[in-house]
N, C-alpha and C. Protein backbone atom coordinates (compact mmCIF):
# COMPACT_ATOMS: atom_id res chain seq x y z
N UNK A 1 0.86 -1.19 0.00
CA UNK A 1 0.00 0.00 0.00
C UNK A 1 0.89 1.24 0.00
N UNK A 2 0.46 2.37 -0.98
CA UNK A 2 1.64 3.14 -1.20
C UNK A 2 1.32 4.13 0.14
N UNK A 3 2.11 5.04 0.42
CA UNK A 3 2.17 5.56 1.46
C UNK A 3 1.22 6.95 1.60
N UNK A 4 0.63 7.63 0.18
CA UNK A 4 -0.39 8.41 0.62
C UNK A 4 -1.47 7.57 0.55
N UNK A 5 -1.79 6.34 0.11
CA UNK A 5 -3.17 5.76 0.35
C UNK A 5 -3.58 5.32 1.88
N UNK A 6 -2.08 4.87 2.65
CA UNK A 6 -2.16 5.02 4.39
C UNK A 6 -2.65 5.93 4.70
N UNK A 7 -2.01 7.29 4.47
CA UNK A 7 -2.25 8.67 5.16
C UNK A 7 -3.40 8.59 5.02
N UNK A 8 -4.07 8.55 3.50
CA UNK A 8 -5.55 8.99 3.52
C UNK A 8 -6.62 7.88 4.34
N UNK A 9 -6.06 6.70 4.55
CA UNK A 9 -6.77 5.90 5.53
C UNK A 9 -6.79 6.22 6.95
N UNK A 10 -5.54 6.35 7.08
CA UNK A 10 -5.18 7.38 8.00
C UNK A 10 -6.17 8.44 9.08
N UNK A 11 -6.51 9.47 7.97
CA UNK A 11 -6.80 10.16 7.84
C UNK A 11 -8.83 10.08 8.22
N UNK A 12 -8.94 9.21 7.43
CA UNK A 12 -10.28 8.63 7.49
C UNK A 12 -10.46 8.63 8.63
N UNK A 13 -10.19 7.71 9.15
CA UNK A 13 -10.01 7.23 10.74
C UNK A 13 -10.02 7.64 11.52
N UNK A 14 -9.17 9.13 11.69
CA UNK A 14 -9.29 10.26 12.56
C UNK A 14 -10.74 11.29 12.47
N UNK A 15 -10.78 11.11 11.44
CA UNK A 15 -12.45 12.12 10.93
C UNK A 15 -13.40 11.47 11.61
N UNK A 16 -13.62 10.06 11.43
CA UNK A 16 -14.68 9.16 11.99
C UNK A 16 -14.54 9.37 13.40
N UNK A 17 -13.43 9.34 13.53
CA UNK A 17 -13.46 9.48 15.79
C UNK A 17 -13.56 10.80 16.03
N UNK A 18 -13.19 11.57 15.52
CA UNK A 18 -13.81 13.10 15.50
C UNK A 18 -15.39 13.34 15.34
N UNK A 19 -15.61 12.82 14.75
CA UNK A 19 -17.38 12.84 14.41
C UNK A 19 -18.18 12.13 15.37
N UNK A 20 -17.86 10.87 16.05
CA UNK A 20 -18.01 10.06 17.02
C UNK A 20 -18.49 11.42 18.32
N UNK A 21 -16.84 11.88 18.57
CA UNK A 21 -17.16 12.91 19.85
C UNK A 21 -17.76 14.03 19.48
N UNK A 22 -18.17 14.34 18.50
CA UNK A 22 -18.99 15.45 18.45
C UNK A 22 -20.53 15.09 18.54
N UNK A 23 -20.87 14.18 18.06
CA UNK A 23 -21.79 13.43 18.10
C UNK A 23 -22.80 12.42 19.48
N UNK A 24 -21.84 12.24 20.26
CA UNK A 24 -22.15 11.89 21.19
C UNK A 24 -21.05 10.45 22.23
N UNK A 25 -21.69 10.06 23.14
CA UNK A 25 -20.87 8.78 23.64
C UNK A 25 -21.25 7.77 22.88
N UNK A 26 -20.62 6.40 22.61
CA UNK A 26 -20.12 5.44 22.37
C UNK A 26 -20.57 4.22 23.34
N UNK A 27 -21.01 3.58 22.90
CA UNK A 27 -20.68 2.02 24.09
C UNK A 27 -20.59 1.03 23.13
N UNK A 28 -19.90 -0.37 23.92
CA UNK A 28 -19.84 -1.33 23.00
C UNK A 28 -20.70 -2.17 22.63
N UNK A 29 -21.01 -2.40 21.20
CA UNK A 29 -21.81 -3.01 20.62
C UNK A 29 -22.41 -4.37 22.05
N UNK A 30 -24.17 -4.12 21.77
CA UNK A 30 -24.86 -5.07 22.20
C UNK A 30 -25.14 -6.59 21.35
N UNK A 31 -25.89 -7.34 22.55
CA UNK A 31 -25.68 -8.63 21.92
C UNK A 31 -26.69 -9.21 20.51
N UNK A 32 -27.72 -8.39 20.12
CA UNK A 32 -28.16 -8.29 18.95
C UNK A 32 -29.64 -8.53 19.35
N UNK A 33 -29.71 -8.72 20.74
CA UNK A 33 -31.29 -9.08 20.62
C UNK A 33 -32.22 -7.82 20.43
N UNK A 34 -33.38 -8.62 19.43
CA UNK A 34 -34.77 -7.23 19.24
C UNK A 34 -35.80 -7.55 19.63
N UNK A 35 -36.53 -6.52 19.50
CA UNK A 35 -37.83 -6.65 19.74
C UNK A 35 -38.82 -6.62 18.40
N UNK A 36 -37.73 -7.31 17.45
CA UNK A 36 -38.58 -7.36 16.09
C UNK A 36 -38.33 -6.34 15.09
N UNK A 37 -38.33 -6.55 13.80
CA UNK A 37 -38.40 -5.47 12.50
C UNK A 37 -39.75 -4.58 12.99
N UNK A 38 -39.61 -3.14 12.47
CA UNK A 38 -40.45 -2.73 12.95
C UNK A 38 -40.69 -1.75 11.18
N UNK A 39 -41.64 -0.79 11.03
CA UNK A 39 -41.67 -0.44 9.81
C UNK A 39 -40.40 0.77 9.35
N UNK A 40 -40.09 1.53 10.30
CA UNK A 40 -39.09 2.21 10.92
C UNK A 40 -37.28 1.86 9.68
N UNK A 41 -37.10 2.34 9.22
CA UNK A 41 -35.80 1.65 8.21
C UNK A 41 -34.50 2.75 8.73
N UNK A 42 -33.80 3.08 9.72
CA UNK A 42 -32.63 4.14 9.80
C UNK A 42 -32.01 4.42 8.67
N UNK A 43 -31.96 5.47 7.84
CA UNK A 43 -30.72 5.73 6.78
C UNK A 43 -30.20 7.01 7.22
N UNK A 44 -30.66 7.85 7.82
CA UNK A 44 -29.59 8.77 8.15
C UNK A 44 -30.32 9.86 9.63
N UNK A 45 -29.06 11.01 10.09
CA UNK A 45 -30.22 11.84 11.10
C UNK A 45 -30.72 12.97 10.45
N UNK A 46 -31.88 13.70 11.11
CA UNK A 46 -32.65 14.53 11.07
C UNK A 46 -31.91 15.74 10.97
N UNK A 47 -31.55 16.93 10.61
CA UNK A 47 -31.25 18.20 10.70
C UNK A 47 -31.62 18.91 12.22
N UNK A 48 -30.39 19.11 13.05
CA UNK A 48 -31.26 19.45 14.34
C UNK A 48 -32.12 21.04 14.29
N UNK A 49 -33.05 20.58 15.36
CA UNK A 49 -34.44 21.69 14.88
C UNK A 49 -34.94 21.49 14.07
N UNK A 50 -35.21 20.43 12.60
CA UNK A 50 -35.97 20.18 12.10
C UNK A 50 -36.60 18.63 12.01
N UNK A 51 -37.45 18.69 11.05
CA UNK A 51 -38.31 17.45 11.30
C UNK A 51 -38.43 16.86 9.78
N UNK A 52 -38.79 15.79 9.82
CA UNK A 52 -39.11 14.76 8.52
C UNK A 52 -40.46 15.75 7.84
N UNK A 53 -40.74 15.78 6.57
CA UNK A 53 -42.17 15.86 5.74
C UNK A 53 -42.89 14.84 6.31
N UNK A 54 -44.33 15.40 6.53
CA UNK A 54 -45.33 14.50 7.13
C UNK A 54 -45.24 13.62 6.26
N UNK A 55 -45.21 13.15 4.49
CA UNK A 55 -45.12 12.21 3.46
C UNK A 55 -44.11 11.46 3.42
N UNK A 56 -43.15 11.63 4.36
CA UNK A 56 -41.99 10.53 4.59
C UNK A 56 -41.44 10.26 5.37
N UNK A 57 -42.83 10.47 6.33
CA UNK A 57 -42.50 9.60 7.49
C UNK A 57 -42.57 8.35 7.56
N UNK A 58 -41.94 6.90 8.30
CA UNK A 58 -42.19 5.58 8.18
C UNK A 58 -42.92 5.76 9.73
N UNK A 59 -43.59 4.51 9.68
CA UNK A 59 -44.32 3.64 11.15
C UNK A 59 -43.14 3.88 12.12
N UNK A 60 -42.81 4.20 13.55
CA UNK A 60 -42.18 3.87 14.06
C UNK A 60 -42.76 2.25 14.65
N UNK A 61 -41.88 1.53 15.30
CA UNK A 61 -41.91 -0.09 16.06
C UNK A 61 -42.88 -0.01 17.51
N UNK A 62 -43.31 -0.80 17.79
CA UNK A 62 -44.05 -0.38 18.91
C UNK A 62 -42.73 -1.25 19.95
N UNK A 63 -42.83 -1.23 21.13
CA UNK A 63 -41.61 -1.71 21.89
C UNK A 63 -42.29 -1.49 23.27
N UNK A 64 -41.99 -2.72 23.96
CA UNK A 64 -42.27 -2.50 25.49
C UNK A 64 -41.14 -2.81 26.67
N UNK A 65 -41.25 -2.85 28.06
CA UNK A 65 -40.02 -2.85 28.34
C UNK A 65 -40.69 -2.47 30.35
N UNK A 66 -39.69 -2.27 31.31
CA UNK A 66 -39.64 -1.83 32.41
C UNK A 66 -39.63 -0.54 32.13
N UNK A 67 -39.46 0.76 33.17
CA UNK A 67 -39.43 1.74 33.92
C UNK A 67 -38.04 1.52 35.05
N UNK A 68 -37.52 2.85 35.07
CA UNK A 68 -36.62 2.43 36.22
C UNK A 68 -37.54 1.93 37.93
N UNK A 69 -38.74 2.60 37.48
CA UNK A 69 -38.86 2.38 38.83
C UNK A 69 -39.61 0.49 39.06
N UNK A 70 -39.17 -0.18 37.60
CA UNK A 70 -39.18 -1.58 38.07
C UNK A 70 -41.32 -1.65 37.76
N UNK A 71 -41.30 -0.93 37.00
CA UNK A 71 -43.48 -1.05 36.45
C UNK A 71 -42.98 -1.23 35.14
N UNK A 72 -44.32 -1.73 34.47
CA UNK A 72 -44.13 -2.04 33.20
C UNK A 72 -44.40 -1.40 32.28
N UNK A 73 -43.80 -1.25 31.52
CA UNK A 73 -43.81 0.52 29.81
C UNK A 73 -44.58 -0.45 29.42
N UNK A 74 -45.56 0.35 28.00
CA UNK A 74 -45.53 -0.05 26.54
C UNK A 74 -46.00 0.93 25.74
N UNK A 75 -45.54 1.10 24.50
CA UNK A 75 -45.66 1.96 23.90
C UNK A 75 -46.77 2.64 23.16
N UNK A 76 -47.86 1.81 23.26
CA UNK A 76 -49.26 2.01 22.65
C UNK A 76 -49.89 2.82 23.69
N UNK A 77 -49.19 3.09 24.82
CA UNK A 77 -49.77 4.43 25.37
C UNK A 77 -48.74 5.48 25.35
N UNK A 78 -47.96 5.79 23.92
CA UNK A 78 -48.42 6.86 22.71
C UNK A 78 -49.04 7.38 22.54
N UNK A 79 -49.52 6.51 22.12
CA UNK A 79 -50.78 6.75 21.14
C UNK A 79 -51.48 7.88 20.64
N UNK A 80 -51.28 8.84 19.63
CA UNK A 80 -52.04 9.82 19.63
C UNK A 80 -51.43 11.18 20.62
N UNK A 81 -50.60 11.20 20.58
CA UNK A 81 -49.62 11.84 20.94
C UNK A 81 -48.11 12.35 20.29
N UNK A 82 -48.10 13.74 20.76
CA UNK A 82 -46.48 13.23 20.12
C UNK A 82 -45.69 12.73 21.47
N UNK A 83 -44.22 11.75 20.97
CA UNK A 83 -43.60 11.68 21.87
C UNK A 83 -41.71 11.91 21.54
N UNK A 84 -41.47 12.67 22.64
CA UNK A 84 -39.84 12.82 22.68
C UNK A 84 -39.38 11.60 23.50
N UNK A 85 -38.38 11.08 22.33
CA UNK A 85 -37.84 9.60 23.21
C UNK A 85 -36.19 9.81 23.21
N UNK A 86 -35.76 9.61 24.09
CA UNK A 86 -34.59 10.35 24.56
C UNK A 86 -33.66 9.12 25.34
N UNK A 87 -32.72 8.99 24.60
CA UNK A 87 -31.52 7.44 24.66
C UNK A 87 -30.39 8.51 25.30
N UNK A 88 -29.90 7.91 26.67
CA UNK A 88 -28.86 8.40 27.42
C UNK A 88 -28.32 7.25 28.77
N UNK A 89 -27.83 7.74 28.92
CA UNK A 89 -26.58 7.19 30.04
C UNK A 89 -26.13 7.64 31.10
N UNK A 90 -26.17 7.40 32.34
CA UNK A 90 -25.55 8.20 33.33
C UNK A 90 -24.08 8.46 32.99
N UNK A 91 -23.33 7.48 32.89
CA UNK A 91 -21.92 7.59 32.27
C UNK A 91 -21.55 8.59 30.91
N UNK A 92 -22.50 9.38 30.26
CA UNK A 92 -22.23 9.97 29.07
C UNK A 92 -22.19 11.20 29.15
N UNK A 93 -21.47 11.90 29.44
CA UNK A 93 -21.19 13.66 29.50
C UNK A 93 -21.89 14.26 28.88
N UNK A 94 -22.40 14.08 27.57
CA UNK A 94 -23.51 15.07 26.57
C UNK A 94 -24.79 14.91 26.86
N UNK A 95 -25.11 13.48 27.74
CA UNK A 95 -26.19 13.33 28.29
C UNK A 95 -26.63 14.63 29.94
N UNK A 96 -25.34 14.69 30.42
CA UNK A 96 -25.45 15.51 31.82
C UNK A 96 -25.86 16.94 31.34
N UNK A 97 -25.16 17.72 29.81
CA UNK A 97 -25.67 18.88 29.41
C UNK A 97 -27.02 19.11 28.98
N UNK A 98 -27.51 17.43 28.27
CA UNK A 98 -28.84 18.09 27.46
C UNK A 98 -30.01 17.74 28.22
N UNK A 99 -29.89 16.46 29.36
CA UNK A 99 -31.40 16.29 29.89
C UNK A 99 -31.90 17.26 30.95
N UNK A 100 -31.46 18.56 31.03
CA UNK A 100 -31.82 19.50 32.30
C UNK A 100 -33.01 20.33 31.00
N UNK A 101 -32.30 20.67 29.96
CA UNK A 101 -32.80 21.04 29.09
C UNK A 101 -34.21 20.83 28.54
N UNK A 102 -34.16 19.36 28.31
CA UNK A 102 -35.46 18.22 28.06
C UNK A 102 -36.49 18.43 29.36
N UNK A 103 -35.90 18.12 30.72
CA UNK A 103 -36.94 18.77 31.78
C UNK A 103 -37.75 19.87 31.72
N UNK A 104 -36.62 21.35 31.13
CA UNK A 104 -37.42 22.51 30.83
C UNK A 104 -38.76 22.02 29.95
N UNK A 105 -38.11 22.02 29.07
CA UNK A 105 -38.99 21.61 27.87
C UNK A 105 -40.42 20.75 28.27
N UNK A 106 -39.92 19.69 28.50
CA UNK A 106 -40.97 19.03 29.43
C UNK A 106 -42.12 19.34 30.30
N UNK A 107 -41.75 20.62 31.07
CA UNK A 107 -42.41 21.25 32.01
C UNK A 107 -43.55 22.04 31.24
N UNK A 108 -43.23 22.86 30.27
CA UNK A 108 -43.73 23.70 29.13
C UNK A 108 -44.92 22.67 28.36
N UNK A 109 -44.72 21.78 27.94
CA UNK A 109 -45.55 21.01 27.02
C UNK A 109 -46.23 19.98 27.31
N UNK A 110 -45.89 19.43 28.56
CA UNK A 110 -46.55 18.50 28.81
C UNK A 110 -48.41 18.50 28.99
N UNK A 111 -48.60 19.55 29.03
CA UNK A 111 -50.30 19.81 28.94
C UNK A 111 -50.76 19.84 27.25
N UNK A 112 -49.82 20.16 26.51
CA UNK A 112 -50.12 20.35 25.28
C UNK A 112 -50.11 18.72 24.06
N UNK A 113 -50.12 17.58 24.89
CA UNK A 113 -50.06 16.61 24.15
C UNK A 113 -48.74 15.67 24.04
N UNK A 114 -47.98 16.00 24.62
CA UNK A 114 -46.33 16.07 24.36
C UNK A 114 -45.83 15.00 25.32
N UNK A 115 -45.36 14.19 25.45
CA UNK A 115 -44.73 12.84 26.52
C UNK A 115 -43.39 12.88 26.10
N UNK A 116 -42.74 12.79 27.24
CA UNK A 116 -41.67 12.16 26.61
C UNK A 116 -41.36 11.20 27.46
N UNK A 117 -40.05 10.20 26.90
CA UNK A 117 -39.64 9.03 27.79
C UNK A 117 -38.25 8.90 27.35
N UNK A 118 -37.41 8.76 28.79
CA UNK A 118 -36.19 8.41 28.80
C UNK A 118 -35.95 6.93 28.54
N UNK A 119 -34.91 6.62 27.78
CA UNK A 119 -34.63 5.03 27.66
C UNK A 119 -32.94 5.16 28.32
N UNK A 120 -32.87 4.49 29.01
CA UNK A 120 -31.98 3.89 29.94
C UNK A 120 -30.63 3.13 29.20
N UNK A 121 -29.52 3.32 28.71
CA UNK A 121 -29.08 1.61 28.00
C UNK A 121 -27.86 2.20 28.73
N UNK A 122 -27.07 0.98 28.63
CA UNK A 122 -25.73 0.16 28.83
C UNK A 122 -25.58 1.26 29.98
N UNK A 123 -26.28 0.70 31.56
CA UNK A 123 -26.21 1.80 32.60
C UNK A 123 -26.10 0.25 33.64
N UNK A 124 -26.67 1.11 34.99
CA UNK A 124 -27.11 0.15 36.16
C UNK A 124 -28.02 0.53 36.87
N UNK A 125 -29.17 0.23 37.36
CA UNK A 125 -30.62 0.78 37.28
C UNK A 125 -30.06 2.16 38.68
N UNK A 126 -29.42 1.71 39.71
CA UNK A 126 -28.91 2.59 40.61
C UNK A 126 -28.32 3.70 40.38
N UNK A 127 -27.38 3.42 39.87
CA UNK A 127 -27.02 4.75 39.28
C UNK A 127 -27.75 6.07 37.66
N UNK A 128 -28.59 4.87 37.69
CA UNK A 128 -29.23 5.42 36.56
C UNK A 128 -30.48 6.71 37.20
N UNK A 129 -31.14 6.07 38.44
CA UNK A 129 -32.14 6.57 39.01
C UNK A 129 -31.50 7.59 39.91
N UNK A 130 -30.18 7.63 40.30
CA UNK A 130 -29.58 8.77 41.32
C UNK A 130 -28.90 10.06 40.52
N UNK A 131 -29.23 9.40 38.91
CA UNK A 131 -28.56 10.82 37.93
C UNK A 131 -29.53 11.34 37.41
N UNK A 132 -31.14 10.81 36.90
CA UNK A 132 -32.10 11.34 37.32
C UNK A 132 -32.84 12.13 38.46
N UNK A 133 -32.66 11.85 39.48
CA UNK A 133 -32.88 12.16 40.88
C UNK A 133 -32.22 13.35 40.93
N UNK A 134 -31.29 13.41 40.73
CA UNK A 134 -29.98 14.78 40.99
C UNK A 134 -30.33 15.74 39.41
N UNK A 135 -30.70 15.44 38.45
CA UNK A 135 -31.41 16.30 38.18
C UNK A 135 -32.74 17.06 37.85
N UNK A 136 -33.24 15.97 39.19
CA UNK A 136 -35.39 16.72 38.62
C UNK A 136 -35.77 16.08 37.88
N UNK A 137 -35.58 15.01 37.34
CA UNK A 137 -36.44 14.75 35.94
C UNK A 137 -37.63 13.86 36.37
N UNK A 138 -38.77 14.60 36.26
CA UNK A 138 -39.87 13.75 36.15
C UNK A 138 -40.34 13.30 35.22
N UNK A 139 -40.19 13.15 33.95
CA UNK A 139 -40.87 12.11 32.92
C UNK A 139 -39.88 10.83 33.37
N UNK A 140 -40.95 9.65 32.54
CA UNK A 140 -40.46 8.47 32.87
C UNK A 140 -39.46 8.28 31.54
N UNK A 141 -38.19 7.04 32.97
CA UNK A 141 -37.64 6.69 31.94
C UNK A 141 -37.38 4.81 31.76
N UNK A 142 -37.15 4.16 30.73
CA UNK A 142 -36.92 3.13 30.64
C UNK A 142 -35.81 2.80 31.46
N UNK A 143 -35.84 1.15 31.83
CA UNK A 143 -34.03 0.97 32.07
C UNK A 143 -34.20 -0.27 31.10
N UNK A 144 -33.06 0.12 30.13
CA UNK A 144 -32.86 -0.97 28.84
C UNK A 144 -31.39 -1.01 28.49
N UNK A 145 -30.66 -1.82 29.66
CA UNK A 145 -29.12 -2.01 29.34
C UNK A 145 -28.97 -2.75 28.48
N UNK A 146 -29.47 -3.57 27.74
CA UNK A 146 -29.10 -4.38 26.14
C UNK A 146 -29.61 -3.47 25.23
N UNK A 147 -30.08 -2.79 24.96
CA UNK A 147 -30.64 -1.44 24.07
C UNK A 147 -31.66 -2.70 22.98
N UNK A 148 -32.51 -2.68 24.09
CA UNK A 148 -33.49 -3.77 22.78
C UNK A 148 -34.80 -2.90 22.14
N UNK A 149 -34.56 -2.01 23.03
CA UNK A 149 -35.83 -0.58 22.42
C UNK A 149 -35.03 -0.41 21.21
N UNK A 150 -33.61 0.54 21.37
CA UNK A 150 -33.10 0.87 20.10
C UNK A 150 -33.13 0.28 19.15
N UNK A 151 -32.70 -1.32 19.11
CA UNK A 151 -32.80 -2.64 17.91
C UNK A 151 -33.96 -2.47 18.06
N UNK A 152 -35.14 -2.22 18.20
CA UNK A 152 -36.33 -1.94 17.36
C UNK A 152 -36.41 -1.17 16.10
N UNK A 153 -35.51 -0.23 16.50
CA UNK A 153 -35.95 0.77 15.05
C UNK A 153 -34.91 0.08 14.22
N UNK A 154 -35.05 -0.07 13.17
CA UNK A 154 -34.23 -1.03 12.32
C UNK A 154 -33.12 -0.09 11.48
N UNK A 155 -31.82 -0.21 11.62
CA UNK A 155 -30.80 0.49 11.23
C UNK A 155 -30.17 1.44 12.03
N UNK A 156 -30.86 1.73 13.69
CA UNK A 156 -30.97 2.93 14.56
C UNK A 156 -29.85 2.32 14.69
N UNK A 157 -28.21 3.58 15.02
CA UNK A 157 -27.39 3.83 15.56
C UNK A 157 -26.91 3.34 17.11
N UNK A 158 -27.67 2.36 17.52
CA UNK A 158 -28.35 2.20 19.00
C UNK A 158 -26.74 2.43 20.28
N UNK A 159 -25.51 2.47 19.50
CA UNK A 159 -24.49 2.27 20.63
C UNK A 159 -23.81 4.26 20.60
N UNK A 160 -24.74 4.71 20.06
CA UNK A 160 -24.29 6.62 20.11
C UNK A 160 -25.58 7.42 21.02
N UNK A 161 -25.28 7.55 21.99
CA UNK A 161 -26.27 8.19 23.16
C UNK A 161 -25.29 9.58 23.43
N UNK A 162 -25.72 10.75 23.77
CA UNK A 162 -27.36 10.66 23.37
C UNK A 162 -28.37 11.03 21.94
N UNK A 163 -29.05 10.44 22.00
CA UNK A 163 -29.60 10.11 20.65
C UNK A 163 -31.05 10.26 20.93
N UNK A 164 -31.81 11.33 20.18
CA UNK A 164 -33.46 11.60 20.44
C UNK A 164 -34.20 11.33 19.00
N UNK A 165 -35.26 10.41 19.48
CA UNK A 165 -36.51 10.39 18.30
C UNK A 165 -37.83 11.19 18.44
N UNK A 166 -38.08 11.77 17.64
CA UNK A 166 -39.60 12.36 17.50
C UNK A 166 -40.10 11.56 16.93
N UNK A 167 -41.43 11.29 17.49
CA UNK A 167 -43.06 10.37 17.05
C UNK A 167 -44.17 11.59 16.84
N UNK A 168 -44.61 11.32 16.14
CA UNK A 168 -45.89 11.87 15.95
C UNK A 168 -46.91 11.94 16.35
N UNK A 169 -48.06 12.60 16.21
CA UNK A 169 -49.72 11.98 16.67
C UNK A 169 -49.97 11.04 16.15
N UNK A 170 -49.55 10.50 14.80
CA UNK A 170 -49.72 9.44 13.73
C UNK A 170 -49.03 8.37 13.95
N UNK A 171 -47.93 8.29 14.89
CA UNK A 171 -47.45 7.21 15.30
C UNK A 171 -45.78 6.88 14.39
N UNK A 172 -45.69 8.43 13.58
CA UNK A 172 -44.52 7.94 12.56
C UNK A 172 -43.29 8.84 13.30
N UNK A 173 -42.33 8.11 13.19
CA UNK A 173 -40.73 9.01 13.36
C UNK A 173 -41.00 10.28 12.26
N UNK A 174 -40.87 11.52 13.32
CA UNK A 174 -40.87 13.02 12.56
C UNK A 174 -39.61 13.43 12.65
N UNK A 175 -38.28 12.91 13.53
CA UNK A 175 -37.18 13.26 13.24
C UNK A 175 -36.34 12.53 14.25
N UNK A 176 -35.25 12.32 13.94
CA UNK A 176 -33.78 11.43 14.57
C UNK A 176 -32.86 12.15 14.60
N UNK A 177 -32.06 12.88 16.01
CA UNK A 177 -31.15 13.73 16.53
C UNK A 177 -30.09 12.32 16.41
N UNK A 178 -28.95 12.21 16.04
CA UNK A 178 -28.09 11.39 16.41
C UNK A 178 -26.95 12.39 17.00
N UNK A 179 -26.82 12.82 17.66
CA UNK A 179 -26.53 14.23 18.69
C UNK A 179 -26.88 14.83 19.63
N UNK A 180 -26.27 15.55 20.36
CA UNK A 180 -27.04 16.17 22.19
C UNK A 180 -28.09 17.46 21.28
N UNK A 181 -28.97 17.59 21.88
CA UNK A 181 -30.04 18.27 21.47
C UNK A 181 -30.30 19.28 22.01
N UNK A 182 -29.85 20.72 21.88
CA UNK A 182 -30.72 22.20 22.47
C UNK A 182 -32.17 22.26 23.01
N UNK A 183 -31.87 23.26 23.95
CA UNK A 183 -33.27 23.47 24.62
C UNK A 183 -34.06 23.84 23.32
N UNK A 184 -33.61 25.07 22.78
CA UNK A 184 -33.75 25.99 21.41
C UNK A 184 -34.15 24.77 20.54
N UNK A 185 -33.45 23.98 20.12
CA UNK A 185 -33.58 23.01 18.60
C UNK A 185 -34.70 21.77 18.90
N UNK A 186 -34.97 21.74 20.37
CA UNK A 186 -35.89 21.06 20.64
C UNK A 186 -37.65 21.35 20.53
N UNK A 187 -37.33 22.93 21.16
CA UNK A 187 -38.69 23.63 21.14
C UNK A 187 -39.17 23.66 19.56
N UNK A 188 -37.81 23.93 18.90
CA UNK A 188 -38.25 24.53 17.28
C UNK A 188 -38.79 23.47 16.71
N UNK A 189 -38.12 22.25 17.20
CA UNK A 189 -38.78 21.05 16.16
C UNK A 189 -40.75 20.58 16.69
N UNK A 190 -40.59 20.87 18.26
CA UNK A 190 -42.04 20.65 18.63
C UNK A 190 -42.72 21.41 17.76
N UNK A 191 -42.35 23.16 17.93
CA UNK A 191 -43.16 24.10 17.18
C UNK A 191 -44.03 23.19 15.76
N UNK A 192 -42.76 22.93 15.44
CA UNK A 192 -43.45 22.39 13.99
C UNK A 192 -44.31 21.18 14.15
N UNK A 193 -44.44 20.18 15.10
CA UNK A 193 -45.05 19.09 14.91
C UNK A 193 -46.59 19.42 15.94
N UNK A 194 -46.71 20.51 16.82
CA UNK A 194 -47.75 20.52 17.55
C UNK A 194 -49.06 21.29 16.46
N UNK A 195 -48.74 22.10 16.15
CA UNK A 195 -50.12 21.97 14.99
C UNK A 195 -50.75 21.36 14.22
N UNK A 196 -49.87 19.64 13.88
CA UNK A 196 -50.22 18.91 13.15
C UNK A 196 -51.39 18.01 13.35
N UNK A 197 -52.84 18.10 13.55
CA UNK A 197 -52.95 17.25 14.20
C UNK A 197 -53.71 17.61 15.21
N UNK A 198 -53.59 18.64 15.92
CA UNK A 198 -54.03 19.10 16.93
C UNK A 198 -55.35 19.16 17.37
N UNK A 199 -55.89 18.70 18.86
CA UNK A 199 -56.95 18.29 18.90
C UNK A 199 -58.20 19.61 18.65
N UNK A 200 -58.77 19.98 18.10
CA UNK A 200 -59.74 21.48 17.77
C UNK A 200 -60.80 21.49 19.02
């Protein structure tokens, strides 16, 4: 291999782990189990602050699972709603900046139709519930240390937290943050999805 085709491999290599930390934390690949193909296909993320065309949106997967506090989720109480679903880690630094944020937010919308739910992965339910605790967060969150919510959505990024999906009233993915998410870029993307739909 001649020696600028190294460099430029090289080179590659360094871009990709650069993009990695800008992007978010890392964990190591899970053991592959799902909760099924779902209609949901990942090919790329969302523009932050914006959202998918209502015409191309896919089905998101329906997925069920625990609560940290050890009760049982499922996702068909959605339903008819939008929902912010929000993949983090106590261990993940971009997670400690953006979920104080998501609380704001939270506080603001939650009368207006709006749920959101934390999903829990590659954590330990203890420390998961004392980094919640320490910062206020009252929406619920999953604890899903094999990330079998994420292997639902089929192609989802599932080992880069933190990582946020928008659902719709319709039940379809309106947009995929594969990145820490602004208070600002969060509100802007609701803006756009709460008129859709809206109950008259």
């Amino acid at each position: 291999m001649s020696d600028d085709v190294t460099r430029r491999h090289a080179l590659g290599l360094v871009g990709l782990v650069a993009l990695g930390g800008l992007m978010g934390c890392s964990s190591s690949p899970d053991d592959g189990a799902t909760e099924g193909p779902g209609e949901f296909d990942f090919t790329s993320s969302t523009p932050l602050g914006q959202v998918i065309p209502a015409e191309e949106r896919m089905p998101a997967p329906a997925f069920s699972g625990e609560l940290l506090d050890e009760s049982a989720f499922d996702s068909t109480s959605l339903a008819g709603q939008i929902a912010v679903i929000n993949f983090w880690g106590s261990w993940c630094a971009p997670c400690r900046l953006e979920m104080p944020d998501f609380q704001t937010v939270y506080s603001d919308v939650k009368d207006e139709g709006v749920q959101f739910l934390g999903v829990d992965v590659k954590d330990q339910r203890q420390l998961a519930q004392g980094f919640v605790d320490s910062i206020g967060v009252d929406y619920p969150s999953m604890f899903d240390p094999k990330g079998r919510v994420a292997m639902a959505f089929r192609g989802f990024p599932a080992n880069v937290v933190p990582t946020t999906i928008l659902i719709d009233r319709s039940g379809r993915v309106a947009a995929l943050y594969v990145a820490a998410v602004t208070e600002d870029e969060l509100r802007a993307a609701l803006d756009q999805l709460l008129p859709e739909g809206a109950p008259r």
